[in-house]
C-alpha atoms as a PDB file:
ATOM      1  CA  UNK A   1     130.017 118.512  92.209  1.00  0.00           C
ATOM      2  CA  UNK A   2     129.857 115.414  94.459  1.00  0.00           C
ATOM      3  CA  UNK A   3     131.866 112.439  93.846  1.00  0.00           C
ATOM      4  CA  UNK A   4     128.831 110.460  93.990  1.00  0.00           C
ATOM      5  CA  UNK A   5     127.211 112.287  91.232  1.00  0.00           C
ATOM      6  CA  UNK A   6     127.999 112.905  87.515  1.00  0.00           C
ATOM      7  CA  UNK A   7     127.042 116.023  85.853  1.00  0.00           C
ATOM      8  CA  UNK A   8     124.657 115.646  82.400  1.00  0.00           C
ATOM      9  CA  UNK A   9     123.138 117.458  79.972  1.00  0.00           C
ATOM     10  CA  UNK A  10     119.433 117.159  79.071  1.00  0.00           C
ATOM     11  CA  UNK A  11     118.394 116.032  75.679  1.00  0.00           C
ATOM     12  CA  UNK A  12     115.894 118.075  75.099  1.00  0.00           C
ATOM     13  CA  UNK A  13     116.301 121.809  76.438  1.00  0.00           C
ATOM     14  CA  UNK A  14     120.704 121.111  77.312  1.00  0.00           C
ATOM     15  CA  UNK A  15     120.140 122.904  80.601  1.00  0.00           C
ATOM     16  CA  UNK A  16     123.306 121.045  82.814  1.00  0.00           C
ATOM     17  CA  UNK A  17     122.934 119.672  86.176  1.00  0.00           C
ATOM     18  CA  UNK A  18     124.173 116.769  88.461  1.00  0.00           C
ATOM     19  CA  UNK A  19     122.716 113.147  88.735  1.00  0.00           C
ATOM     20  CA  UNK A  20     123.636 110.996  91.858  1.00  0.00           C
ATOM     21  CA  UNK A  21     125.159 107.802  90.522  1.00  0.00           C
ATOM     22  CA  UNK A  22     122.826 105.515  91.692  1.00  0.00           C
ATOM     23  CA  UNK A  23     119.670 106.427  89.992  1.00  0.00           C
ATOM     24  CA  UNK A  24     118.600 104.915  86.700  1.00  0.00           C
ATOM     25  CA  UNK A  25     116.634 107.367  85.616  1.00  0.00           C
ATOM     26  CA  UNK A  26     117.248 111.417  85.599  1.00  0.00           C
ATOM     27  CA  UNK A  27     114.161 113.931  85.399  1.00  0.00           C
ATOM     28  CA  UNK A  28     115.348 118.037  83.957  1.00  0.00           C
ATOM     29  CA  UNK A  29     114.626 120.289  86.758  1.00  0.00           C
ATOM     30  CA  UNK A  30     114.098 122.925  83.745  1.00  0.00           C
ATOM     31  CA  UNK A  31     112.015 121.334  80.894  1.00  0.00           C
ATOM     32  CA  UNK A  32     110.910 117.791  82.983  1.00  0.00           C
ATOM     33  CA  UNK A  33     111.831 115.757  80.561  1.00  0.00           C
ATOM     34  CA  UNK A  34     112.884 112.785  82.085  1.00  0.00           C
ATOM     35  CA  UNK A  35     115.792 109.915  80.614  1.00  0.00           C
ATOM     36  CA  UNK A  36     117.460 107.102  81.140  1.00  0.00           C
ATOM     37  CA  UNK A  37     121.245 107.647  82.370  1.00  0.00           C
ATOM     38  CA  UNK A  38     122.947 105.264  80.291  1.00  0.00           C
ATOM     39  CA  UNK A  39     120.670 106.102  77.526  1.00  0.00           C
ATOM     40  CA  UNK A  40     120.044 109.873  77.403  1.00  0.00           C
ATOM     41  CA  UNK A  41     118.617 110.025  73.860  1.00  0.00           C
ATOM     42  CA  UNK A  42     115.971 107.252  74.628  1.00  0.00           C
ATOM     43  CA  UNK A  43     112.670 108.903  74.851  1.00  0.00           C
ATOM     44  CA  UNK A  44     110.872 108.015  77.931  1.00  0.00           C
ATOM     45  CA  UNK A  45     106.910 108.201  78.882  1.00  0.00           C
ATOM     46  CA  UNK A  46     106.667 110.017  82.208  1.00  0.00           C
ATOM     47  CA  UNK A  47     103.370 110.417  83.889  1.00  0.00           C
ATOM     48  CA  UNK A  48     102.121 111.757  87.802  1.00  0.00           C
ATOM     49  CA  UNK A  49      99.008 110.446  89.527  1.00  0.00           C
ATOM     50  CA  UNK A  50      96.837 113.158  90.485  1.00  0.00           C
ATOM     51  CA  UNK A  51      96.781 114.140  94.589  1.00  0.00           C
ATOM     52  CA  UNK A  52      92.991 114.227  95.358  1.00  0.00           C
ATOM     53  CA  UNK A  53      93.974 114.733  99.212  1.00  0.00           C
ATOM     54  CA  UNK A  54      95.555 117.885 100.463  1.00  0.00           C
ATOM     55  CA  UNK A  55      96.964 117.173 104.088  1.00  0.00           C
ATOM     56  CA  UNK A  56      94.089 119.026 105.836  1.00  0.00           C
ATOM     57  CA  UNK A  57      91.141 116.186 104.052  1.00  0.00           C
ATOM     58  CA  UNK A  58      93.589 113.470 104.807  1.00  0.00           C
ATOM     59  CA  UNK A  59      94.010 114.333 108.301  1.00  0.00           C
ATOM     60  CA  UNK A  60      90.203 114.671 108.497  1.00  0.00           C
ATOM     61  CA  UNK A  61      90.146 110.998 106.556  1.00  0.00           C
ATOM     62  CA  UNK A  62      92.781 109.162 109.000  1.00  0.00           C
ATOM     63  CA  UNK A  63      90.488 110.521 112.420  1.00  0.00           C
ATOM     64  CA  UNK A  64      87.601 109.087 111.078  1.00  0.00           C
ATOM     65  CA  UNK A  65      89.458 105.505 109.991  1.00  0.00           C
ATOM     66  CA  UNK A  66      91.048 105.907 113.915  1.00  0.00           C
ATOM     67  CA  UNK A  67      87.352 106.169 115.367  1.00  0.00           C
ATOM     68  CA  UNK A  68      86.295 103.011 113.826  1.00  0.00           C
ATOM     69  CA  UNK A  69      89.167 100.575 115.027  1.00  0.00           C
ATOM     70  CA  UNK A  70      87.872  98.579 117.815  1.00  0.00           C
ATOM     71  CA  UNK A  71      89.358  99.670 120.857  1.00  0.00           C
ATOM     72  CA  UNK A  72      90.560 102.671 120.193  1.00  0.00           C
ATOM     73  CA  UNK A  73      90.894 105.837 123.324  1.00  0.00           C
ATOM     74  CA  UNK A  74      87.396 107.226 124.178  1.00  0.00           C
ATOM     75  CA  UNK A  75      89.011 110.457 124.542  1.00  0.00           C
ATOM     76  CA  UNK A  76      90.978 110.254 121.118  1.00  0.00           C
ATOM     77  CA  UNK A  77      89.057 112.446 118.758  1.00  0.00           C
ATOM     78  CA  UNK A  78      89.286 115.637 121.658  1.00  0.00           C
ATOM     79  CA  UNK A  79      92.671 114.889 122.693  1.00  0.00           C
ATOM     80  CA  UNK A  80      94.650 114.504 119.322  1.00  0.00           C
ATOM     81  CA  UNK A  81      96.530 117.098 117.753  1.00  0.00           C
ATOM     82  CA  UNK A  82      97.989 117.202 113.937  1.00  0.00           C
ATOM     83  CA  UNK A  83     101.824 117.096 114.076  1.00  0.00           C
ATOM     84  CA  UNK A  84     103.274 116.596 110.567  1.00  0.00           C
ATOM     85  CA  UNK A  85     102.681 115.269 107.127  1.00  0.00           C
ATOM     86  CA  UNK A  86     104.297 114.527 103.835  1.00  0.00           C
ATOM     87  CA  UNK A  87     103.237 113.439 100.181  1.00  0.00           C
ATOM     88  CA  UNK A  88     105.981 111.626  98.688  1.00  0.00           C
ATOM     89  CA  UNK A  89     105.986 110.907  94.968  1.00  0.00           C
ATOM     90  CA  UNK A  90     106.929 107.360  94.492  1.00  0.00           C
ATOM     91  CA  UNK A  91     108.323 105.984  91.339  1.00  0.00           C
ATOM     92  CA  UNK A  92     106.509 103.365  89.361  1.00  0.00           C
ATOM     93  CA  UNK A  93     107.390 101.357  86.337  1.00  0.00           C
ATOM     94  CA  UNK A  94     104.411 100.880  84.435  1.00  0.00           C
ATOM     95  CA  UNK A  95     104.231  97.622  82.025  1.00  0.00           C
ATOM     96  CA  UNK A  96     101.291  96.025  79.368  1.00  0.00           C
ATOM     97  CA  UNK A  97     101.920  92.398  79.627  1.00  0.00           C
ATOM     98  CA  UNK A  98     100.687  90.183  76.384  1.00  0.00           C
ATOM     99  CA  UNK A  99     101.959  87.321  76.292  1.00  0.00           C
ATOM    100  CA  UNK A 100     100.443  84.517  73.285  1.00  0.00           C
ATOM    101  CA  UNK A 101     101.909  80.459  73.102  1.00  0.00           C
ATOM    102  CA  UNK A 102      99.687  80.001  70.033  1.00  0.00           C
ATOM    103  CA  UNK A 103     100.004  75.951  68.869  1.00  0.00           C
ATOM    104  CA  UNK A 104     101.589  75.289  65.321  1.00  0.00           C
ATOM    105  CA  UNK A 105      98.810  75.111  62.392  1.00  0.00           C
ATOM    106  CA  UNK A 106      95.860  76.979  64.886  1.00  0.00           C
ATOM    107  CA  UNK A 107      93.525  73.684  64.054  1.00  0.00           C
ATOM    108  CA  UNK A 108      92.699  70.196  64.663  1.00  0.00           C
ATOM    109  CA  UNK A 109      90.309  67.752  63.600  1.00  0.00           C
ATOM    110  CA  UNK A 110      88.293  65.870  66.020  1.00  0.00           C
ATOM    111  CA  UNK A 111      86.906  63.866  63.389  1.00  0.00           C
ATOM    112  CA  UNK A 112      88.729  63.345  59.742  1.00  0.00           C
ATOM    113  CA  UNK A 113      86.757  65.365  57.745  1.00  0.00           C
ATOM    114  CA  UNK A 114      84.198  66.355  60.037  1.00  0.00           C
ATOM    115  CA  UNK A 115      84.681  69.103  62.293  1.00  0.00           C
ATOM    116  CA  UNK A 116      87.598  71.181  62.909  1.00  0.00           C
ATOM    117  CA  UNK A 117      88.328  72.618  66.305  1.00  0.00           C
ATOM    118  CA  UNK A 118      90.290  75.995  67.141  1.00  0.00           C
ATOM    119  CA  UNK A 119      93.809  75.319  69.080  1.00  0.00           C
ATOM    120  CA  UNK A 120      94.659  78.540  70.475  1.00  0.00           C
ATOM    121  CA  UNK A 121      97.258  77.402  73.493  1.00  0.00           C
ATOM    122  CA  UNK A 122      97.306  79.943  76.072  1.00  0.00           C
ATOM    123  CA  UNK A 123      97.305  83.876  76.099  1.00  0.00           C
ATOM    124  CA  UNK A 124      97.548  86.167  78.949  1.00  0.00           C
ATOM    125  CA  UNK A 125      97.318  89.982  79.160  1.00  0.00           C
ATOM    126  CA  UNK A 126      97.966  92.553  81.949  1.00  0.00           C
ATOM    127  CA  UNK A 127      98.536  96.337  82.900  1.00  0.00           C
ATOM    128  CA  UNK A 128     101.151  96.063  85.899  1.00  0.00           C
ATOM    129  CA  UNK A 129     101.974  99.502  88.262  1.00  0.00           C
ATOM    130  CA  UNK A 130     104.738  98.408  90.531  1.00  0.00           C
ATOM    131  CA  UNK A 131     107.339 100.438  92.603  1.00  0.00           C
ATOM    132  CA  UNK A 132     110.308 101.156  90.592  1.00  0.00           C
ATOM    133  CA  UNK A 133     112.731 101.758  94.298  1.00  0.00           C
ATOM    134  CA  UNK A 134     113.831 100.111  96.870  1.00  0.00           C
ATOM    135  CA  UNK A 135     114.152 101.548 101.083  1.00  0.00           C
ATOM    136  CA  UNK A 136     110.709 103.532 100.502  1.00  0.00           C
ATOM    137  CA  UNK A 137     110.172 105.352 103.419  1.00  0.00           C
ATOM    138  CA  UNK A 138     106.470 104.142 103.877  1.00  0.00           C
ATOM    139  CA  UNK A 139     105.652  99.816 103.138  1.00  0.00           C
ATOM    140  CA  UNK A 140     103.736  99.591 100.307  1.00  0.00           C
ATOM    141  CA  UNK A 141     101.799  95.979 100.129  1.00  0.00           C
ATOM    142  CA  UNK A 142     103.246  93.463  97.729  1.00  0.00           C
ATOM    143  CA  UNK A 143     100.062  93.403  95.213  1.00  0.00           C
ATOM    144  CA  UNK A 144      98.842  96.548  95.686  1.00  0.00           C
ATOM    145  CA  UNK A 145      96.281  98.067  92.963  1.00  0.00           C
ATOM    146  CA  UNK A 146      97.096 101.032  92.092  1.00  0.00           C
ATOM    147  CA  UNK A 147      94.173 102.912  90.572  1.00  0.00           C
ATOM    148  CA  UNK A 148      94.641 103.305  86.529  1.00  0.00           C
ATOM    149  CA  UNK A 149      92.540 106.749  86.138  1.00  0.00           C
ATOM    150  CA  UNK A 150      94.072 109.855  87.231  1.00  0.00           C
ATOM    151  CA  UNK A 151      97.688 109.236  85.035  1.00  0.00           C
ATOM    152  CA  UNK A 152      98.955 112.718  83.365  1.00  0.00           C
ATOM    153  CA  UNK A 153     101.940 114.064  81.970  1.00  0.00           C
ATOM    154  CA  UNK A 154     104.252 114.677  84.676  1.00  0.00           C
ATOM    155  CA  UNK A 155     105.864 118.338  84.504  1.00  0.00           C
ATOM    156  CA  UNK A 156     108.522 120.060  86.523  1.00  0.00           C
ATOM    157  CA  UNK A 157     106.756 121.831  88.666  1.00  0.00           C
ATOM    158  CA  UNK A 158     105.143 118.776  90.273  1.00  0.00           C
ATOM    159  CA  UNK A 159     108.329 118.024  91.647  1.00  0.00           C
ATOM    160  CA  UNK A 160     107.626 121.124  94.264  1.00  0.00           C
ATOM    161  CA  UNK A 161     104.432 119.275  95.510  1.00  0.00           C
ATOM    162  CA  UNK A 162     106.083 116.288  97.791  1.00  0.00           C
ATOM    163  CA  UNK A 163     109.186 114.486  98.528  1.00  0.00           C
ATOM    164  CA  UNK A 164     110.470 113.499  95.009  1.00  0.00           C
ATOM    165  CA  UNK A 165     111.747 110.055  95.018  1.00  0.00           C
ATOM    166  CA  UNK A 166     113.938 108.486  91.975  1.00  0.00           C
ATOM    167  CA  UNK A 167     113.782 105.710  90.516  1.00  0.00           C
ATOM    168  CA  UNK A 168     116.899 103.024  91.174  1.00  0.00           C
ATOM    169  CA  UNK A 169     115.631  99.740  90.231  1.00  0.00           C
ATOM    170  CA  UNK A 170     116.839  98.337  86.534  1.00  0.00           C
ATOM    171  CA  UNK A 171     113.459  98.368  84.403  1.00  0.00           C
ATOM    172  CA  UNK A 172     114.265  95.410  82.333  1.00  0.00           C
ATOM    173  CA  UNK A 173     115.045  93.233  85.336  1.00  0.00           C
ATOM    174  CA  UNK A 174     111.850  94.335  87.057  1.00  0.00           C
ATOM    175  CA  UNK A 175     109.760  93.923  83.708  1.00  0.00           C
ATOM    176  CA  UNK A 176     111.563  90.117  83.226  1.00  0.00           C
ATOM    177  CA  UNK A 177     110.300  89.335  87.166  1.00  0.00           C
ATOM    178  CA  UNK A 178     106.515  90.782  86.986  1.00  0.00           C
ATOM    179  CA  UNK A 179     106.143  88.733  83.876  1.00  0.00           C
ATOM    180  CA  UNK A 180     107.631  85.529  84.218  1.00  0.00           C
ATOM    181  CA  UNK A 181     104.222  84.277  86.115  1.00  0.00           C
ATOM    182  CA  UNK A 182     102.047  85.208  82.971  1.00  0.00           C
ATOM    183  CA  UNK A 183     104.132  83.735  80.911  1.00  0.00           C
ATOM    184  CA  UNK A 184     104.274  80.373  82.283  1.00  0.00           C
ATOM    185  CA  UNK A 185     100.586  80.306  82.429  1.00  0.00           C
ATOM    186  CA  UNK A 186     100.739  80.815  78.964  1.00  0.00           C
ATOM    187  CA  UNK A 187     102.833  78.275  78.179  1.00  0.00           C
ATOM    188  CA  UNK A 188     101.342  75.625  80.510  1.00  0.00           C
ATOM    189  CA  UNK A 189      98.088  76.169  78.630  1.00  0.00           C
ATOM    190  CA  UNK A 190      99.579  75.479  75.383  1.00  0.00           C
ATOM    191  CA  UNK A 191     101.361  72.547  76.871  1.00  0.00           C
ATOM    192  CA  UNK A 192      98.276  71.098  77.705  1.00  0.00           C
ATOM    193  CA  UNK A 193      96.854  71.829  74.224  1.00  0.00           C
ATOM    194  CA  UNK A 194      99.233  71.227  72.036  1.00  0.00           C
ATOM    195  CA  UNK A 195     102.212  69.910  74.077  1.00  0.00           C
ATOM    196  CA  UNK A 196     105.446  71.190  72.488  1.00  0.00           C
ATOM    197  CA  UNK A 197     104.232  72.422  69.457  1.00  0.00           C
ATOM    198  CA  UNK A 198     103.649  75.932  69.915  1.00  0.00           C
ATOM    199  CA  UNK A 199     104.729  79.495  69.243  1.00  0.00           C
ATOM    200  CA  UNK A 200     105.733  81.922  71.947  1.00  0.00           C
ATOM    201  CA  UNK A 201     104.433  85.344  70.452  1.00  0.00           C
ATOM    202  CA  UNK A 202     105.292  88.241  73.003  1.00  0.00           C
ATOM    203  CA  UNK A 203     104.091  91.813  72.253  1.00  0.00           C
ATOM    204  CA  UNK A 204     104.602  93.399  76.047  1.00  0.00           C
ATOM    205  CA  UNK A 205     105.892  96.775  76.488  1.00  0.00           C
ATOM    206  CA  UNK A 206     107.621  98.955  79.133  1.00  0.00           C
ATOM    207  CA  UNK A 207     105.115 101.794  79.194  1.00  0.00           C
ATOM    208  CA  UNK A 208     106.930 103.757  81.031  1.00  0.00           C
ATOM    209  CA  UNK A 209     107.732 105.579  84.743  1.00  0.00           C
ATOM    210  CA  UNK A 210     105.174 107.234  87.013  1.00  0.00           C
ATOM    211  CA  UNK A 211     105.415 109.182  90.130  1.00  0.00           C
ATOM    212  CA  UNK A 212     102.315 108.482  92.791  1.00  0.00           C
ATOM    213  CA  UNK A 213     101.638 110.382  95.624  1.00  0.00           C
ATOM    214  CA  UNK A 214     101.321 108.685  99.308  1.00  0.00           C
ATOM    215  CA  UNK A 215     101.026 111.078 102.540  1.00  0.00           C
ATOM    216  CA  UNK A 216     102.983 110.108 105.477  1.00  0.00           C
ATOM    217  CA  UNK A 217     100.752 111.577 108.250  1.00  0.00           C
ATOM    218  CA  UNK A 218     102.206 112.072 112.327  1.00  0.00           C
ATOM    219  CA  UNK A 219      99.528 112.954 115.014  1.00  0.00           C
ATOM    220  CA  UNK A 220     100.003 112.945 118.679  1.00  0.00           C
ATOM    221  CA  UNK A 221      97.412 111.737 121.254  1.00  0.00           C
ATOM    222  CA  UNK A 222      98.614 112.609 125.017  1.00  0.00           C
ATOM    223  CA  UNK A 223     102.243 113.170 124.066  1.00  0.00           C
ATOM    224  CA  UNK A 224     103.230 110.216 122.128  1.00  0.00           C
ATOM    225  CA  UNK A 225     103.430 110.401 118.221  1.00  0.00           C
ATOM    226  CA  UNK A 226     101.607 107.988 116.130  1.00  0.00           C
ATOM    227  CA  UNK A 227     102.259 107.571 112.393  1.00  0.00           C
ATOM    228  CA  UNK A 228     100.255 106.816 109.287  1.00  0.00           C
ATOM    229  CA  UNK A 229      99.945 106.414 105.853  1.00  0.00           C
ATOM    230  CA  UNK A 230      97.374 107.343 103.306  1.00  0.00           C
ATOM    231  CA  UNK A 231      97.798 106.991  99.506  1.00  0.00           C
ATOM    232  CA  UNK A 232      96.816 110.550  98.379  1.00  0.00           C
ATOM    233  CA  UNK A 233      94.868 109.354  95.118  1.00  0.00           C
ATOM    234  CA  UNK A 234      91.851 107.676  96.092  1.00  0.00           C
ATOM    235  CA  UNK A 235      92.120 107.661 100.109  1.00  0.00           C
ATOM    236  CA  UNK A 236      93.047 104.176 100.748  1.00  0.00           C
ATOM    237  CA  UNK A 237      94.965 103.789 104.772  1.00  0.00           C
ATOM    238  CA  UNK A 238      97.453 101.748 103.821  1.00  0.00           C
ATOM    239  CA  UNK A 239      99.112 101.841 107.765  1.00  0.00           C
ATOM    240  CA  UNK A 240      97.566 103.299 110.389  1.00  0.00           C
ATOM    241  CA  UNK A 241      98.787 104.015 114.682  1.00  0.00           C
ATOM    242  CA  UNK A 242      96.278 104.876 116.960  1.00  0.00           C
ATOM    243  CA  UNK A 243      96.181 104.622 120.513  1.00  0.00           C
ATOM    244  CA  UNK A 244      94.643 101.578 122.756  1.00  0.00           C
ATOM    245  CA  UNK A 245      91.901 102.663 125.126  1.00  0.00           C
ATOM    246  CA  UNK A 246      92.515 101.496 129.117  1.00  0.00           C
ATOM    247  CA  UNK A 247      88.759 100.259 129.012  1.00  0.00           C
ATOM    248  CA  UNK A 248      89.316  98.223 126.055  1.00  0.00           C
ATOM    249  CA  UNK A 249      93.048  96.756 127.289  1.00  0.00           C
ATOM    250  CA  UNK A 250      91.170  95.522 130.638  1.00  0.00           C
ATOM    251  CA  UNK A 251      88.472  93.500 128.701  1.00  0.00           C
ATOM    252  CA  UNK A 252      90.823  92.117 126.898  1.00  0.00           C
ATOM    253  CA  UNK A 253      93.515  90.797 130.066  1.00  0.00           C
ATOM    254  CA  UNK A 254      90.351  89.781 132.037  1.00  0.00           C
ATOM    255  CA  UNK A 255      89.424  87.958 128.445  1.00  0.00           C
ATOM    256  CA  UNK A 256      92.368  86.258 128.370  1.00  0.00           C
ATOM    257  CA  UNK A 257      92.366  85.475 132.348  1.00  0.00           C
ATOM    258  CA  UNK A 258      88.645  83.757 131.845  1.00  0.00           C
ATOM    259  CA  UNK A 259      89.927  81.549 129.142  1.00  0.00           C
ATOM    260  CA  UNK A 260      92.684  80.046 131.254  1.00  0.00           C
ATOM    261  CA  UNK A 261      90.015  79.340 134.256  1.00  0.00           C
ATOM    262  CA  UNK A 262      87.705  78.203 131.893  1.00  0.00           C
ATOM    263  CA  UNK A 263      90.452  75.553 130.184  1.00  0.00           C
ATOM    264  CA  UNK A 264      91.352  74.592 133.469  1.00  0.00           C
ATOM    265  CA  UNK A 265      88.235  73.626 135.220  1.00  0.00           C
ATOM    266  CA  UNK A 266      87.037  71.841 132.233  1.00  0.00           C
ATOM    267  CA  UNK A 267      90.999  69.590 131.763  1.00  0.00           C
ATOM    268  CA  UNK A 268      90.153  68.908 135.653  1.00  0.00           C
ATOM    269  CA  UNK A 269      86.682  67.647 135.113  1.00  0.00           C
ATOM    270  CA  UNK A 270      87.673  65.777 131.990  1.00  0.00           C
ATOM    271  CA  UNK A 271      90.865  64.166 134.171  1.00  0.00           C
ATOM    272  CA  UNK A 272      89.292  63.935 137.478  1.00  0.00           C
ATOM    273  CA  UNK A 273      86.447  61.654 135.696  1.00  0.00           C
ATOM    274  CA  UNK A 274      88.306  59.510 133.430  1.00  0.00           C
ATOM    275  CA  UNK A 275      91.566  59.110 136.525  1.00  0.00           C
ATOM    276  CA  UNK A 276      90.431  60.631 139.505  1.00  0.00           C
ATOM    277  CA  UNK A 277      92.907  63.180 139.817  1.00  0.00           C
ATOM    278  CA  UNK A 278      91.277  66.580 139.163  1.00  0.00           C
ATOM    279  CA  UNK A 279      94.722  68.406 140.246  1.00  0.00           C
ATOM    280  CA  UNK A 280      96.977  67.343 137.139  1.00  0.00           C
ATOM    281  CA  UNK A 281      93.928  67.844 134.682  1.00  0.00           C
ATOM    282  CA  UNK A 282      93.370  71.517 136.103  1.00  0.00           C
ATOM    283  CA  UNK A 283      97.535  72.770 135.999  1.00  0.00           C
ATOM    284  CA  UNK A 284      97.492  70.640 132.276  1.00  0.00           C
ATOM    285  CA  UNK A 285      94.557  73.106 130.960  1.00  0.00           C
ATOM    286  CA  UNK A 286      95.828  76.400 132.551  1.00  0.00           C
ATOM    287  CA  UNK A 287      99.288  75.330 131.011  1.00  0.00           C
ATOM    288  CA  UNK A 288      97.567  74.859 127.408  1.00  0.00           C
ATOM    289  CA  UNK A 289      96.012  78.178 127.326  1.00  0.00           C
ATOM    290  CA  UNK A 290      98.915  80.614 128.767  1.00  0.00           C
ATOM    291  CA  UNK A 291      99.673  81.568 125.047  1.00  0.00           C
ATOM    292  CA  UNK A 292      95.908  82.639 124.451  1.00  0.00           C
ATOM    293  CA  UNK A 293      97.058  84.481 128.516  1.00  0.00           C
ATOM    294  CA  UNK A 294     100.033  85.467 126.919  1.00  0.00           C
ATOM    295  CA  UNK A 295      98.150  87.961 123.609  1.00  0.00           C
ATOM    296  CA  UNK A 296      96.005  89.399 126.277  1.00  0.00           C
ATOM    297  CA  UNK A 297      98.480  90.505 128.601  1.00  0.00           C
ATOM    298  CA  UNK A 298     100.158  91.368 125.927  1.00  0.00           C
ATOM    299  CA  UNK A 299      97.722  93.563 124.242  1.00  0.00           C
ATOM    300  CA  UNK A 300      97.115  95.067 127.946  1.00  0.00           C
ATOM    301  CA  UNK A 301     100.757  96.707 128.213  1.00  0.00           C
ATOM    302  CA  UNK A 302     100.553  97.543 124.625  1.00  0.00           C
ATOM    303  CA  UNK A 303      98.994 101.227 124.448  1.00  0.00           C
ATOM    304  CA  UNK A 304      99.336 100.996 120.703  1.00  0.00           C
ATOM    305  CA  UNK A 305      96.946  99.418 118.222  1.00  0.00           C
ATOM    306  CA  UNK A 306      97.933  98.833 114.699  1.00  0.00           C
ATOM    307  CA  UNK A 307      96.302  98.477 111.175  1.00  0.00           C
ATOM    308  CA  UNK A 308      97.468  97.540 108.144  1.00  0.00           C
ATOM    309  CA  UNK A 309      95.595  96.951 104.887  1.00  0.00           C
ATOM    310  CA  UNK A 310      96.000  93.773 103.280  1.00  0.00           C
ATOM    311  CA  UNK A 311      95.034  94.041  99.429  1.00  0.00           C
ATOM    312  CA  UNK A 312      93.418  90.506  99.132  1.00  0.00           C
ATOM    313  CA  UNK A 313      91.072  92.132 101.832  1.00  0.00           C
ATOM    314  CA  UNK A 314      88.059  94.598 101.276  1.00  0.00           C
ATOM    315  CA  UNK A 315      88.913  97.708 102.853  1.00  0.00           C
ATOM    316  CA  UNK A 316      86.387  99.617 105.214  1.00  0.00           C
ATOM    317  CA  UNK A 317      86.897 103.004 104.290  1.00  0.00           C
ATOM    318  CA  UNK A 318      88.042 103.434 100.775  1.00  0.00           C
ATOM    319  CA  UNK A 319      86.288 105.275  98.088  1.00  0.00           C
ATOM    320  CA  UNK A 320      85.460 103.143  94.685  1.00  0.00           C
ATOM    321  CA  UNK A 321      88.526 102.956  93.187  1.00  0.00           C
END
């Protein structure tokens, strides 16, 4: 046995077998059942998204996302070739957030003896999915929505599927930071209603961990190796490389060449008519649009264009989620 690891026994089935110090949670490679390490006993909810892309449709997926990035090599769809591709199952903590500041007595009267109004302060409620590791070996966007159908029991076997990554991250400090925000808007609202007189009610719950499969996809396109990254549930390209076409980098240097003439001539008609010296007011607009010279030439020696999806942003080509 390793230093690094210590050697347990599972609750459930007792089959033995070594843990690595450093992970906070420990799944039986015999039964699955899956426990905290300074809590064995503790019964933990374990679930796996379902895979609905095997690497064959998600290589299919990722050529078609490649053709419609502006720019991309006219010759790219008959000169790429499929190099490698994994599905790593990344851990997830999975929360239900309700969260109630509920002001003292629940009424007031607006006029005595008249009408009485409902003083409810402020309540907020959530389902949260967020990674449960750090050093991923993919970048997964801060507020990404991950999809809530799909969620099964997890079982050993799954493990053979992809790269199965641990959990290392301390639930109850991760629970404390993805709530905080829901709180306080909780709170606020009942400070407005009610200033301090309120109850803070909480009811959240750890659900519990979940393992969600992303593909890690390398092509090549005339020798050089690009790399993606596809989350293997519902399709979404969360990071893709393609390769620049030559046509497309030229546009874009003689782009960028036009809009330092164009700066130019118009700083040395604006200078030449208001001081007649045409000369200064030329050199002052080609010097205040180098940076805009600077991206194109730029994106000319670059062969390599890049996307990356953004989550407060539609996607182009993702299935309804």
């Amino acid at each position: 046995m390793s230093e690094d690891a210590v050697e347990f026994s599972c609750p459930f089935c007792k089959a033995k077998f070594d843990v690595p110090k450093v992970y906070t949670y420990a799944t039986c490679p015999y039964c699955g059942t899956t426990f905290r390490i300074d809590n064995p006993e503790a019964h933990v909810e374990h679930y796996i998204f379902t895979a609905s892309y095997d690497k064959n449709s998600v290589y299919r997926l990722l050529k078609e996302f490649a053709l419609m990035q502006v720019g991309i090599a006219e010759d790219f769809e008959s000169a790429t070739e499929f190099e490698s591709s994994y599905m790593y199952l990344v851990p997830l903590y999975i929360y239900e957030v309700n969260v109630k500041a509920g002001c003292r007595g629940g009424k007031e009267e607006a006029e005595e003896g008249k009408v009485e109004i409902d003083v409810h302060g402020g309540e907020e409620t959530a389902y949260i999915v967020t990674p449960a590791a750090q050093g991923l070996p993919m970048h997964i966007p801060e507020g990404y929505s991950f999809p809530a159908r799909g969620r099964r029991f997890f079982r050993p076997a799954i493990v053979g599927e992809g790269v199965y990554l641990q959990p290392s991250l301390d639930p109850e400090a991760v629970f404390k930071s993805v709530k905080e925000p829901y709180v306080s808007k909780a709170v606020s609202e009942a400070v407005a209603a009610c200033g301090d007189n309120y109850d803070l009610v909480d009811n959240s719950k750890y659900v519990g961990v979940a393992h969600y499969p992303f593909w890690l996809v390398r092509y090549r396109y005339r020798g050089r190796t690009y790399t993606s990254v596809v989350d293997a549930s519902d399709g979404t390209v969360l990071h893709l490389e393609y390769p620049m076409g030559v046509k497309s980098r030229v546009v874009g240097l003689v782009g960028g060449v036009a809009i330092v003439l164009v700066a130019a001539a118009i700083g040395g008609l604006i200078t030449g008519a208001a001081l007649g010296l045409p000369i200064h007011g030329f050199l002052g607009g080609a010097l205040s649009s180098l940076s805009a010279l600077g991206v194109a030439v730029g994106r000319f020696i670059r062969s390599k264009g890049v996307y990356r999806y953004r989550p407060s942003e539609e996607a182009v080509f993702v299935p309804m989620r």
